[in-house]
Protein backbone atom coordinates (compact mmCIF):
# COMPACT_ATOMS: atom_id res chain seq x y z
CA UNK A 1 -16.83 -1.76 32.79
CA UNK A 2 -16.75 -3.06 36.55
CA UNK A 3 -19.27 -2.40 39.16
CA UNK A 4 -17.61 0.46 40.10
CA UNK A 5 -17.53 2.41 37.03
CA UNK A 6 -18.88 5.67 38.57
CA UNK A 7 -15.78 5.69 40.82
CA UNK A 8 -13.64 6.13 37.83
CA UNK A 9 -15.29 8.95 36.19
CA UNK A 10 -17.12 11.84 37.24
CA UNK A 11 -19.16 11.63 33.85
CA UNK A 12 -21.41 8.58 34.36
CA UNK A 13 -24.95 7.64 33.66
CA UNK A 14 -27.04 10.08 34.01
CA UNK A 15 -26.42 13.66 34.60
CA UNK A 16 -29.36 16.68 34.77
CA UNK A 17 -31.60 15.79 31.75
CA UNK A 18 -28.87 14.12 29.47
CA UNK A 19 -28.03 10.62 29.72
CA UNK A 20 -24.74 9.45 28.85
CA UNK A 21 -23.54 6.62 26.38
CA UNK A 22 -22.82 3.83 28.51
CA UNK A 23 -20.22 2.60 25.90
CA UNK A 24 -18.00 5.96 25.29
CA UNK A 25 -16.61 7.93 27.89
CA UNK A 26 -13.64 10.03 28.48
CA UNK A 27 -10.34 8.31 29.12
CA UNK A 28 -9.16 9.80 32.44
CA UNK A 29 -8.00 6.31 33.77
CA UNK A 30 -6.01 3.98 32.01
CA UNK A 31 -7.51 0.46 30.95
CA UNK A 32 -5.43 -2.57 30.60
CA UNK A 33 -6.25 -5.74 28.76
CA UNK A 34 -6.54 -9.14 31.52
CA UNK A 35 -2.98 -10.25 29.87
CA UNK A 36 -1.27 -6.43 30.97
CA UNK A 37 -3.04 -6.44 34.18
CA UNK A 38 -1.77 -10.36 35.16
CA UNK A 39 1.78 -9.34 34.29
CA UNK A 40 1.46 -7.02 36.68
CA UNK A 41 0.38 -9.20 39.28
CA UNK A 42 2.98 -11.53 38.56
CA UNK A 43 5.44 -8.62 39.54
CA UNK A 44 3.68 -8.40 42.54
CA UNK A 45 3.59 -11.74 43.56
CA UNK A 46 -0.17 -12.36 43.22
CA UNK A 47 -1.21 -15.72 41.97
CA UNK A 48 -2.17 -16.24 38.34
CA UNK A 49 -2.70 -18.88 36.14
CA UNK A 50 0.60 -19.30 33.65
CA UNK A 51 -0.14 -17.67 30.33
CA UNK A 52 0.73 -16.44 26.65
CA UNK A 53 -0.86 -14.11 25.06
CA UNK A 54 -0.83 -14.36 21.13
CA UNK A 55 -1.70 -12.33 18.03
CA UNK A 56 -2.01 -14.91 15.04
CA UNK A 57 -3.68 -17.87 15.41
CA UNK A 58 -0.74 -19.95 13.71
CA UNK A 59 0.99 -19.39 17.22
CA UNK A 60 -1.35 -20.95 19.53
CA UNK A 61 0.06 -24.41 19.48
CA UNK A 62 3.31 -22.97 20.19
CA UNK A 63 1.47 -21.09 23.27
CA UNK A 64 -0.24 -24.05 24.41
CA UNK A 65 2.79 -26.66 24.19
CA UNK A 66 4.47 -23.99 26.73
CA UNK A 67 1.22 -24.67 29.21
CA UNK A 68 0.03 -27.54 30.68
CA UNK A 69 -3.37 -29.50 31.33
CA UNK A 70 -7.22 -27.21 29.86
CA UNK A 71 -6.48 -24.68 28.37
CA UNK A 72 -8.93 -21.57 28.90
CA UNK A 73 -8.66 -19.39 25.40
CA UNK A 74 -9.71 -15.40 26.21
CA UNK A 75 -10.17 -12.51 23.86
CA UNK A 76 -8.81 -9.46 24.78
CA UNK A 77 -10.73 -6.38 25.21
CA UNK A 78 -11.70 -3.89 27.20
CA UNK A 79 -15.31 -4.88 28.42
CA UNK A 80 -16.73 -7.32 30.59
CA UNK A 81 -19.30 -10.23 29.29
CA UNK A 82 -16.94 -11.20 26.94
CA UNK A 83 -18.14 -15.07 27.44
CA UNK A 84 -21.43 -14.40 27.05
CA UNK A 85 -20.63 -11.88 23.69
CA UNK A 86 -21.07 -12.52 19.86
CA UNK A 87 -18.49 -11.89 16.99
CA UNK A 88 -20.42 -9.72 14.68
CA UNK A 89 -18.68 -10.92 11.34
CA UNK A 90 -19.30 -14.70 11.74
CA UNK A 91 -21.75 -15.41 14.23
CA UNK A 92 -19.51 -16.86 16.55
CA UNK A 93 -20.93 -17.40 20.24
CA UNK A 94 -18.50 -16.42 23.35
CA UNK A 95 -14.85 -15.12 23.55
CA UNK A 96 -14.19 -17.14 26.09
CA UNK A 97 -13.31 -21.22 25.81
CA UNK A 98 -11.98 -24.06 27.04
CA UNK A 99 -10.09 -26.31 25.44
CA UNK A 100 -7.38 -29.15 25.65
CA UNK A 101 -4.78 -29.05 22.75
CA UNK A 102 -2.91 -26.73 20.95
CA UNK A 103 -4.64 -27.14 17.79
CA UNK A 104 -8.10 -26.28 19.37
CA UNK A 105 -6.43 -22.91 20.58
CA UNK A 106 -5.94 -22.37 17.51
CA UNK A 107 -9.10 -22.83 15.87
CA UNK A 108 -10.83 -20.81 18.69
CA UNK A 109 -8.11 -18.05 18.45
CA UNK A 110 -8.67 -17.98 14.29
CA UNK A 111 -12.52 -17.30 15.47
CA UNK A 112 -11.45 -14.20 17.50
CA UNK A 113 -8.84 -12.42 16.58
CA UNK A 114 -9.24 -9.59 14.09
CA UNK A 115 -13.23 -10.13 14.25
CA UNK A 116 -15.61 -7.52 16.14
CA UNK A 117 -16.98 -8.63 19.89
CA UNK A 118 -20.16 -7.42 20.86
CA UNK A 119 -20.99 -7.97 25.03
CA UNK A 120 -23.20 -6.22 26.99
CA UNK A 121 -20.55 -3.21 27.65
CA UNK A 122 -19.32 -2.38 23.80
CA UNK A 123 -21.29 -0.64 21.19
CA UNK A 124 -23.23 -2.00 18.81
CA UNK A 125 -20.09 -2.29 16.65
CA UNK A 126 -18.57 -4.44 18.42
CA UNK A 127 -14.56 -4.19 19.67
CA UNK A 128 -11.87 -5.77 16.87
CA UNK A 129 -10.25 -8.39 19.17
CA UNK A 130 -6.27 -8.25 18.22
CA UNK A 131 -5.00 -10.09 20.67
CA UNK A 132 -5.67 -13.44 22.35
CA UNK A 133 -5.04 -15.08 25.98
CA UNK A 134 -4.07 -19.06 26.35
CA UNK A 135 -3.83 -19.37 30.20
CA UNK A 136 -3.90 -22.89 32.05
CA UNK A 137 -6.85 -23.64 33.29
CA UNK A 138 -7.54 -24.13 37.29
CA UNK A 139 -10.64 -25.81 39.16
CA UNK A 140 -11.93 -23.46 41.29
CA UNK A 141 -13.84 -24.90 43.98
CA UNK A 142 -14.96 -21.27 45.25
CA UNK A 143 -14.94 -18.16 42.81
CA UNK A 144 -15.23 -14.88 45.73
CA UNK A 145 -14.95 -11.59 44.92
CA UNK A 146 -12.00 -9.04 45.93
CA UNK A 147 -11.32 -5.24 44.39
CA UNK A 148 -9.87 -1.97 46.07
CA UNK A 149 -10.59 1.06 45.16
CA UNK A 150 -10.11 4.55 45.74
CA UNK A 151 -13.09 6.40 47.61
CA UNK A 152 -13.70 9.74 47.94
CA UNK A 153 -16.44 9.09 50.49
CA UNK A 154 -13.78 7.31 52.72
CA UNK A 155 -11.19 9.40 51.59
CA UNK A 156 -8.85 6.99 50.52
CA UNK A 157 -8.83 2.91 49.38
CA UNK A 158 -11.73 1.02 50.47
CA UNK A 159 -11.58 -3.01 50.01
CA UNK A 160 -14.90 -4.25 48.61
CA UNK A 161 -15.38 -8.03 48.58
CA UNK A 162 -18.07 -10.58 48.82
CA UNK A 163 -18.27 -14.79 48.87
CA UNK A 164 -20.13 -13.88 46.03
CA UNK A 165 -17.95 -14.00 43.12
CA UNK A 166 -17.51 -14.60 39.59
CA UNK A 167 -21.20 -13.61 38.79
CA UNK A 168 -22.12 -9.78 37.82
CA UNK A 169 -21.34 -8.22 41.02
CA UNK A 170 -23.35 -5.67 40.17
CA UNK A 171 -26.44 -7.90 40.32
CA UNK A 172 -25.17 -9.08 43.92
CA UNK A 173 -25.15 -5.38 45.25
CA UNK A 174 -28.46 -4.77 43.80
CA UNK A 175 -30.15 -8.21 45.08
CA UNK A 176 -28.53 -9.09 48.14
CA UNK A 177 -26.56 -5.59 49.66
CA UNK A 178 -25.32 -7.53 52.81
CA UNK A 179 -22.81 -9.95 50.75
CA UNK A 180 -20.87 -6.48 49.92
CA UNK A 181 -18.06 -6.39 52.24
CA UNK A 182 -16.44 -2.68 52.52
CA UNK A 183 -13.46 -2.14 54.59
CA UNK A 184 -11.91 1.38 54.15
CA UNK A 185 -8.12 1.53 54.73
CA UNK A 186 -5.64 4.04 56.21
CA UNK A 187 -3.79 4.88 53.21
CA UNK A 188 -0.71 6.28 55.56
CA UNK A 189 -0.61 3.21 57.39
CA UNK A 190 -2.20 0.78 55.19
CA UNK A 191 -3.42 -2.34 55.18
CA UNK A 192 -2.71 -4.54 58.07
CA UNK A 193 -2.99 -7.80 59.69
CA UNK A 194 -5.77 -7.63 61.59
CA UNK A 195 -7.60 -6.35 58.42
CA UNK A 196 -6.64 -8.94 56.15
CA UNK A 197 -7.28 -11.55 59.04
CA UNK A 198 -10.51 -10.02 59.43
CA UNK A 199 -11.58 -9.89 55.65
CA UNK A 200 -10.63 -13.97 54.96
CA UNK A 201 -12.45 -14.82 57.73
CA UNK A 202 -15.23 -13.24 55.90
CA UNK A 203 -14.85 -14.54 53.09
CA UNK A 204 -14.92 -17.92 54.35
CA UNK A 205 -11.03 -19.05 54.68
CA UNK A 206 -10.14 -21.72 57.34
CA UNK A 207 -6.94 -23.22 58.96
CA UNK A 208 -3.93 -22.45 56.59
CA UNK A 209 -5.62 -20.93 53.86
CA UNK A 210 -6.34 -17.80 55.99
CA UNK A 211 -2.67 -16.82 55.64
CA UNK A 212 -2.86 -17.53 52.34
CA UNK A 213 -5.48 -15.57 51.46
CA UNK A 214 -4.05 -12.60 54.06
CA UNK A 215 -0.64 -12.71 51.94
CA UNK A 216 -2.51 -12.67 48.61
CA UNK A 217 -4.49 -9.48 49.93
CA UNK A 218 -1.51 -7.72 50.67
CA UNK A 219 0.21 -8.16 47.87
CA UNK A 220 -2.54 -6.65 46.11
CA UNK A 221 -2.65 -3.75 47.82
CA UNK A 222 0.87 -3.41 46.98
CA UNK A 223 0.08 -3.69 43.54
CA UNK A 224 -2.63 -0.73 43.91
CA UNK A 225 -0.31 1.60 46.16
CA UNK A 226 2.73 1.04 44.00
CA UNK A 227 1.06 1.48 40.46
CA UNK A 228 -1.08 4.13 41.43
CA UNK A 229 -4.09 2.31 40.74
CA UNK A 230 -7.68 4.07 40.90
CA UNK A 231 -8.89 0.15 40.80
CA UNK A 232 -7.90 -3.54 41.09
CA UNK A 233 -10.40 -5.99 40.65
CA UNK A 234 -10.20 -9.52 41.04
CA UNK A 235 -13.35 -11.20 39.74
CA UNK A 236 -13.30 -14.27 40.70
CA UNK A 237 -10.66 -14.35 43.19
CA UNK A 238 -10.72 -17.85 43.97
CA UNK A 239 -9.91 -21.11 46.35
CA UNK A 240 -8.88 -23.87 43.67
CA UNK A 241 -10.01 -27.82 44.23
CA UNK A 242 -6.33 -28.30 44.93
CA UNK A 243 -6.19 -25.59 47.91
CA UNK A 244 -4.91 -23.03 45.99
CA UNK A 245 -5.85 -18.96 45.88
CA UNK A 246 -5.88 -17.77 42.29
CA UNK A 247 -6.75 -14.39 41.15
CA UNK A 248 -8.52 -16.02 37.80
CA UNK A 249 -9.21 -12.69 36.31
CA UNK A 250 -8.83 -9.17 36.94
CA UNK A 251 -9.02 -5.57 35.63
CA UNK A 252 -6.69 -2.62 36.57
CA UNK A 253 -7.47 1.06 36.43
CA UNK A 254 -4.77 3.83 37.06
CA UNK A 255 -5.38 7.64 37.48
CA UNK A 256 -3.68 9.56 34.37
CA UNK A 257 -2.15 12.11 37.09
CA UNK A 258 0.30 9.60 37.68
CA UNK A 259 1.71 8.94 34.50
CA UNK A 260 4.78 11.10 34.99
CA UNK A 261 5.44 8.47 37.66
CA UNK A 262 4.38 5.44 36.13
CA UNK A 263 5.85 5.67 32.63
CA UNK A 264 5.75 1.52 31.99
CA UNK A 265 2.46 1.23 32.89
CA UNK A 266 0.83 3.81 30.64
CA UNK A 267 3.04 2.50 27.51
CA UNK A 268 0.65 -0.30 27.82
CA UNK A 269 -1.96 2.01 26.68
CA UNK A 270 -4.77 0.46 23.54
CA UNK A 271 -5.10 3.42 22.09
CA UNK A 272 -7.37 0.95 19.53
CA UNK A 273 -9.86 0.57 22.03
CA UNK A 274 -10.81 4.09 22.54
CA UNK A 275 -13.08 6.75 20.68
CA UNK A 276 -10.52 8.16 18.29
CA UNK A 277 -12.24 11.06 18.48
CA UNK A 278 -11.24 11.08 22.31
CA UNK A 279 -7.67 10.34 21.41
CA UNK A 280 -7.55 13.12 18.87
CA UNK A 281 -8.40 15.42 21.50
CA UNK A 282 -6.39 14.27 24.36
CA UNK A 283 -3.07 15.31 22.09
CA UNK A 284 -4.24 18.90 22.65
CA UNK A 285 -5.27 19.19 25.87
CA UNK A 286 -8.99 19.09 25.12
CA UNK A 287 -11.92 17.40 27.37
CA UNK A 288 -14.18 15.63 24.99
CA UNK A 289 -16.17 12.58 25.22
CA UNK A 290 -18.31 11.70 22.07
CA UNK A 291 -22.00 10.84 22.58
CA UNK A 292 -24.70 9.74 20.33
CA UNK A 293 -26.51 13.19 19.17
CA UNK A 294 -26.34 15.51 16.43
CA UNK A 295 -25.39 18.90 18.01
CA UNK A 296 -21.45 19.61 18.34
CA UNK A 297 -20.66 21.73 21.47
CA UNK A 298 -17.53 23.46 22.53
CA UNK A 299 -17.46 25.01 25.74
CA UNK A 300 -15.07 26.38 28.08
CA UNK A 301 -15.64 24.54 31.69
CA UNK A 302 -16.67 21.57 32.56
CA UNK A 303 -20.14 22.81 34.65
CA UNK A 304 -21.05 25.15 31.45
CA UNK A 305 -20.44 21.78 29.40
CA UNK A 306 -22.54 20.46 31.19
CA UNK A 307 -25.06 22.90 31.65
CA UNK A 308 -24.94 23.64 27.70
CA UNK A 309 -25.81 20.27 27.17
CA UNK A 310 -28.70 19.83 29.46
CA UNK A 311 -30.36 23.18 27.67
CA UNK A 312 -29.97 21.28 24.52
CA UNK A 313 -31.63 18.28 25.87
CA UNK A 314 -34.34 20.47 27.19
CA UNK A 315 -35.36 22.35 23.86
CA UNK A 316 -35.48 18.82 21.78
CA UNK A 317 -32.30 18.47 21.12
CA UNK A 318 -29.14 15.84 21.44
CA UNK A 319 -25.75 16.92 22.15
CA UNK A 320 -23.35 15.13 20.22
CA UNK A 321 -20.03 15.36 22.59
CA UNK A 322 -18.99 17.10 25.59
CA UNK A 323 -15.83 19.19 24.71
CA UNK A 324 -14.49 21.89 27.36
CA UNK A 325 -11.62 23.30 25.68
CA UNK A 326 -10.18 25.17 29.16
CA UNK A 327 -9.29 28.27 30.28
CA UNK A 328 -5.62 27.87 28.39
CA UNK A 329 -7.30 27.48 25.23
CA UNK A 330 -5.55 29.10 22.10
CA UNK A 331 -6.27 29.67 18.29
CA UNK A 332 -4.78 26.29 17.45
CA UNK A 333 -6.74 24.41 19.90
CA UNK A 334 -9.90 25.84 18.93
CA UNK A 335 -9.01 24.57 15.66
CA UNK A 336 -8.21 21.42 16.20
CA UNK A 337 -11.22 21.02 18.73
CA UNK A 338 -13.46 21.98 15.23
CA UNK A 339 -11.96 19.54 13.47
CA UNK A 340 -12.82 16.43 16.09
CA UNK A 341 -16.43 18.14 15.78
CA UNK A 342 -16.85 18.40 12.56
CA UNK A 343 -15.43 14.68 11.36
CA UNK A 344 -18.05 13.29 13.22
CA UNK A 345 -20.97 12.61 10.79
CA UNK A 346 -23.71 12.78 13.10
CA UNK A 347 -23.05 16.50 13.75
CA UNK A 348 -25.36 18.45 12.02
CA UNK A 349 -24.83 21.96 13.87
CA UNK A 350 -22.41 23.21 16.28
CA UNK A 351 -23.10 25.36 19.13
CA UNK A 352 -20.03 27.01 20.98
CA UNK A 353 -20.88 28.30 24.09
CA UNK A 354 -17.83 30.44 26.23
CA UNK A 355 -17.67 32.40 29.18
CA UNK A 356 -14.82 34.66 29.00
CA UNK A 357 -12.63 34.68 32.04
CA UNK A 358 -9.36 33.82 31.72
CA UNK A 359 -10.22 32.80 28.05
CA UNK A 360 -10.61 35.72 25.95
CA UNK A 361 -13.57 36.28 23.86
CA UNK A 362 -11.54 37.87 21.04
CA UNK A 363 -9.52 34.74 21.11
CA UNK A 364 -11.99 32.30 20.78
CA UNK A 365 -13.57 33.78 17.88
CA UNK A 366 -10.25 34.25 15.92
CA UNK A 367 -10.25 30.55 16.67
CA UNK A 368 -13.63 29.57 15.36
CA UNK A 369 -13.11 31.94 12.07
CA UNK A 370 -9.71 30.05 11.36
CA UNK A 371 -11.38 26.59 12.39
CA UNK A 372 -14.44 27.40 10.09
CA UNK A 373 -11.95 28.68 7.04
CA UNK A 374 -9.47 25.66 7.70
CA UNK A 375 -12.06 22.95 7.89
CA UNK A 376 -14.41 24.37 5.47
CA UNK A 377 -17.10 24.53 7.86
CA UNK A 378 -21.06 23.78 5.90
CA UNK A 379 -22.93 22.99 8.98
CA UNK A 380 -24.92 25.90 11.09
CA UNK A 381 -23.09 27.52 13.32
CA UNK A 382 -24.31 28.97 16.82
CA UNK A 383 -22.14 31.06 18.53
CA UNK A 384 -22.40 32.69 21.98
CA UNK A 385 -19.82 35.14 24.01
CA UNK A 386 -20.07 36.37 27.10
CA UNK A 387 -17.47 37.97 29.61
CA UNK A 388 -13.67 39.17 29.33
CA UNK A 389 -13.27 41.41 25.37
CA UNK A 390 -16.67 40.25 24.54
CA UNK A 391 -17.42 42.96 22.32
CA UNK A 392 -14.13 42.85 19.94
CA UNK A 393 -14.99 38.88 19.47
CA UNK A 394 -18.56 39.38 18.43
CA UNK A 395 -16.67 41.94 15.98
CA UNK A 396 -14.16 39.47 14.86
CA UNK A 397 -17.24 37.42 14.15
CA UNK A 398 -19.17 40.12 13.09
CA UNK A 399 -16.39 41.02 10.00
CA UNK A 400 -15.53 37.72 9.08
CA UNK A 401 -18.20 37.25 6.27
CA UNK A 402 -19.21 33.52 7.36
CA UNK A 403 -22.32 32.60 8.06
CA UNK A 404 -22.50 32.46 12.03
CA UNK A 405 -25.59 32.74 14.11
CA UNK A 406 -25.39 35.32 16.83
CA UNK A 407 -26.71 34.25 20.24
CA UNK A 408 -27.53 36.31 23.34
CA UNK A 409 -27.35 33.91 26.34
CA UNK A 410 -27.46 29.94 26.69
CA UNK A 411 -31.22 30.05 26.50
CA UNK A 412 -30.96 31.38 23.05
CA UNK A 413 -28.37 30.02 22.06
CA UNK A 414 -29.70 26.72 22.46
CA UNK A 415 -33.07 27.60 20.86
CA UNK A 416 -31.11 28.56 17.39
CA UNK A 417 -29.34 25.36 17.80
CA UNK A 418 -32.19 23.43 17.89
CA UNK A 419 -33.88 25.25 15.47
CA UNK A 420 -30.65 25.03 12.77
CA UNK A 421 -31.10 21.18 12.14
C-alpha cells in the first residue's frame, strides 16, 4: 500500500464502528508488480534502471551477465516494506539486496522465490514471492519523492511530492506536513511548463538538471493520462551521484472502468496476489471484500452493507466480508455469492440482509433456498426481506423446509445473528 491508499478505495480503515483489514480489500484498481510498472515507464520514456525479471533462480546469472556494475536483487509483490520483511519458511531477513555477481543473484533469488514475505502491509501469512527483479544498481545522491494522483477534492490529478523521499512518506506527512508538495492540475489542459518548472525548483533542481527533471515529470504524466492511471508513484525519484534522474522504484494503480480501453495493461493482472475469495466473486459481478470475522453477510447496496455490518459490530459481533450482490442480482448469483460465504471457514452464521427495490424479494429467496440445497448449507441462517414481493419470498422461505431464521428488521436481524454463534 502507498500513502495514498484511501484515494484508491472508498473502503478504507475505519468506517462507523467496524474497522477494516488493512491487508484485504476489494480489487477496484489494478496493482502491478515494480517489474510491470518499469516496463511501462520505459514506454514512456521515464528513466529506469536496466532490468530482468526472473522466475527460477538457475537464471539469475544469465540476468545479471545481461547487466552491468551492483546488482540490486527485488522480490516481487504487491506491498511495500519489502526490505525490511521476513520470509516466513526460512527465516530469511529482507527481499531486497545488493549484490555484485551473477552467482550471488542467484543465491539471494533461491532465498525468495516460491517462499512467503511477510512486511508491514501483508497478512500474517505472508505473500509467495514468484517472481524476482535483478536491476543495475545506481548511486543516488538524493532519493525525493514524486506521485500523481487522481483527487476528488481537486477534481482531477493532483502532483504530490516532497525532497523527502525514499523513507515512509507516510511518516513525512504525519511529522513534518510542510515537506508535502500538492500541485493540482488541469486535466483538459494538463501539465505545463511553468508547473513542472515550478515543482523542480522545489524539489531542489539547479542549472541543467531542472529540465531534466521538468522532462521526466512530463513524461510521467503521460504515463498516468495515457494508461488511465488512478496512481503513479515514484518513491524515490532520484538525482544519481553521476547527475542523473532515476525513477528507482515505483507503483502504478489503474481504475478497472478503463479496462475496456486498456486491455494490455490489465492482462498484467496477479490474480495470485489477491483474496481468492475476491476473485471468485468478481467473475459474477459481486462486491465482496473478505474480513477477519465470523458472520457471512450478503446484502444488496453498498450503504446497507455497510450499515448491516456496523449493527453486527454493535451487538458483539464480527462481520466476516462485505458482499453487496446489486440490484441485477439473479438466482445464480445468489448462489454463487453462498458459495464464496460459505468456503470461508471462519463463517460460522450468515446473515442476508435485502431491501427489495429493483431486486425482488421472491428472487432472492429462490436464490438462498437453491444456494442452501446446492451447497449443503449447516451453518445458521438469518434471513431478512423487506420491500418489492416481500411477502411471496418470506413464503418461498417459509415452504422450503430448511432451517432459516426469520427476521423483522436489521435490528433483529442482527440480534439472531449474534445470538446463532
Amino acid at each position: 500500500m502507498s500513502f495514498f491508499n484511501s484515494i484508491r478505495t472508498p473502503l478504507h480503515k475505519t468506517t462507523g464502528l467496524l474497522t477494516f483489514s488493512s491487508t484485504k480489500y476489494q480489487v477496484r484498481h489494478l496493482n502491478l508488480h515494480e517489474y510491470q510498472s518499469k516496463l511501462l515507464m520505459d514506454r514512456f520514456g521515464v528513466n529506469t534502471q536496466k532490468w530482468r525479471v526472473i522466475n527460477k533462480a538457475s537464471d539469475a546469472p544469465k540476468a545479471a551477465s545481461e547487466l552491468t556494475g551492483e546488482l540490486v536483487v527485488k522480490a516481487q509483490v504487491h506491498a511495500g516494506g519489502r526490505g525490511k520483511g521476513t520470509f516466513i519458511e526460512t527465516g530469511f531477513k529482507g527481499g531486497v539486496h545488493l549484490c555484485k555477481t551473477g552467482a550471488e543473484a542467484q543465491r539471494l533469488a533461491g532465498e525468495m522465490l516460491n517462499k512467503h514475505l511477510v512486511t508491514k502491509q501483508t497478512a500474517a501469512e505472508g505473500t509467495l514471492v514468484q517472481n524476482v527483479m535483478i536491476a543495475e544498481s545506481v548511486d543516488p545522491k538524493r532519493e525525493l519523492y514524486f506521485a500523481i494522483l487522481m483527487d476528488r477534492k481537486y477534481g482531477g490529478p493532483v502532483i504530490v511530492a516532497s525532497q523527502k523521499g525514499g523513507v515512509d512518506i507516510e511518516q513525512v506527512a504525519e511529522e513534518d506536513p510542510a515537506a508535502i508538495i500538492k500541485e493540482p492540475v488541469d486535466i483538459v489542459k494538463g501539465i505545463t511548463d511553468a508547473q513542472t518548472k515550478k515543482l523542480a525548483e522545489q524539489l531542489g533542481f539547479t542549472g541543467s538538471k531542472i529540465a531534466d527533471a521538468q522532462n521526466q515529470m512530463k513524461n510521467l504524466y503521460q504515463l498516468f493520462i495515457k494508461t488511465d492511471a488512478t496512481q503513479v508513484e515514484v518513491n524515490p525519484f532520484a538525482e544519481t551521484t553521476d547527475g542523473k534522474i532515476y525513477a528507482m522504484d515505483a507503483k502504478i494503480n489503474f481504475d478497472d472502468n478503463a479496462s475496456f480501453r486498456q486491455k494490455e495493461v490489465f492482462e498484467m493482472r496477479d490474480t495470485a496476489e489477491e483474496d481468492p475469495r475476491e476473485v471468485e466473486a468478481t467473475k459474477y459481478g459481486l462486491n465482496y471484500i473478505g474480513l477477519d470475522g465470523n458472520i457471512g453477510c450478503m446484502v444488496n447496496g453498498a450503504g446497507l452493507a455497510m450499515a448491516t455490518m456496523d449493527i453486527i459490530k454493535l451487538y458483539g459481533g464480527t462481520p466476516a466480508n462485505f458482499l453487496d450482490v446489486g440490484g441485477g442480482a439473479t438466482e445464480k448469483t445468489v448462489t454463487e455469492a453462498f458459495k464464496i460465504l460459505t468456503k470461508d471457514p471462519r463463517v460460522k452464521s450468515i446473515l442476508v440482509n435485502i431491501f427489495g427495490g429493483i431486486m425482488k424479494c421472491d428472487v432472492i429467496a429462490a436464490g438462498i433456498v437453491a444456494a442452501c440445497k446446492q451447497v449443503g448449507l449447516k451453518i445458521p441462517l438469518v434471513v431478512r426481506l423487506e420491500g418489492t414481493n416481500v411477502e411471496l419470498g418470506k413464503k418461498i422461505l417459509q415452504e422450503s423446509g430448511l432451517n432459516i431464521v426469520a427476521a423483522n428488521d436489521l435490528d433483529d436481524a442482527a440480534k439472531k445473528a449474534v445470538a446463532t454463534l
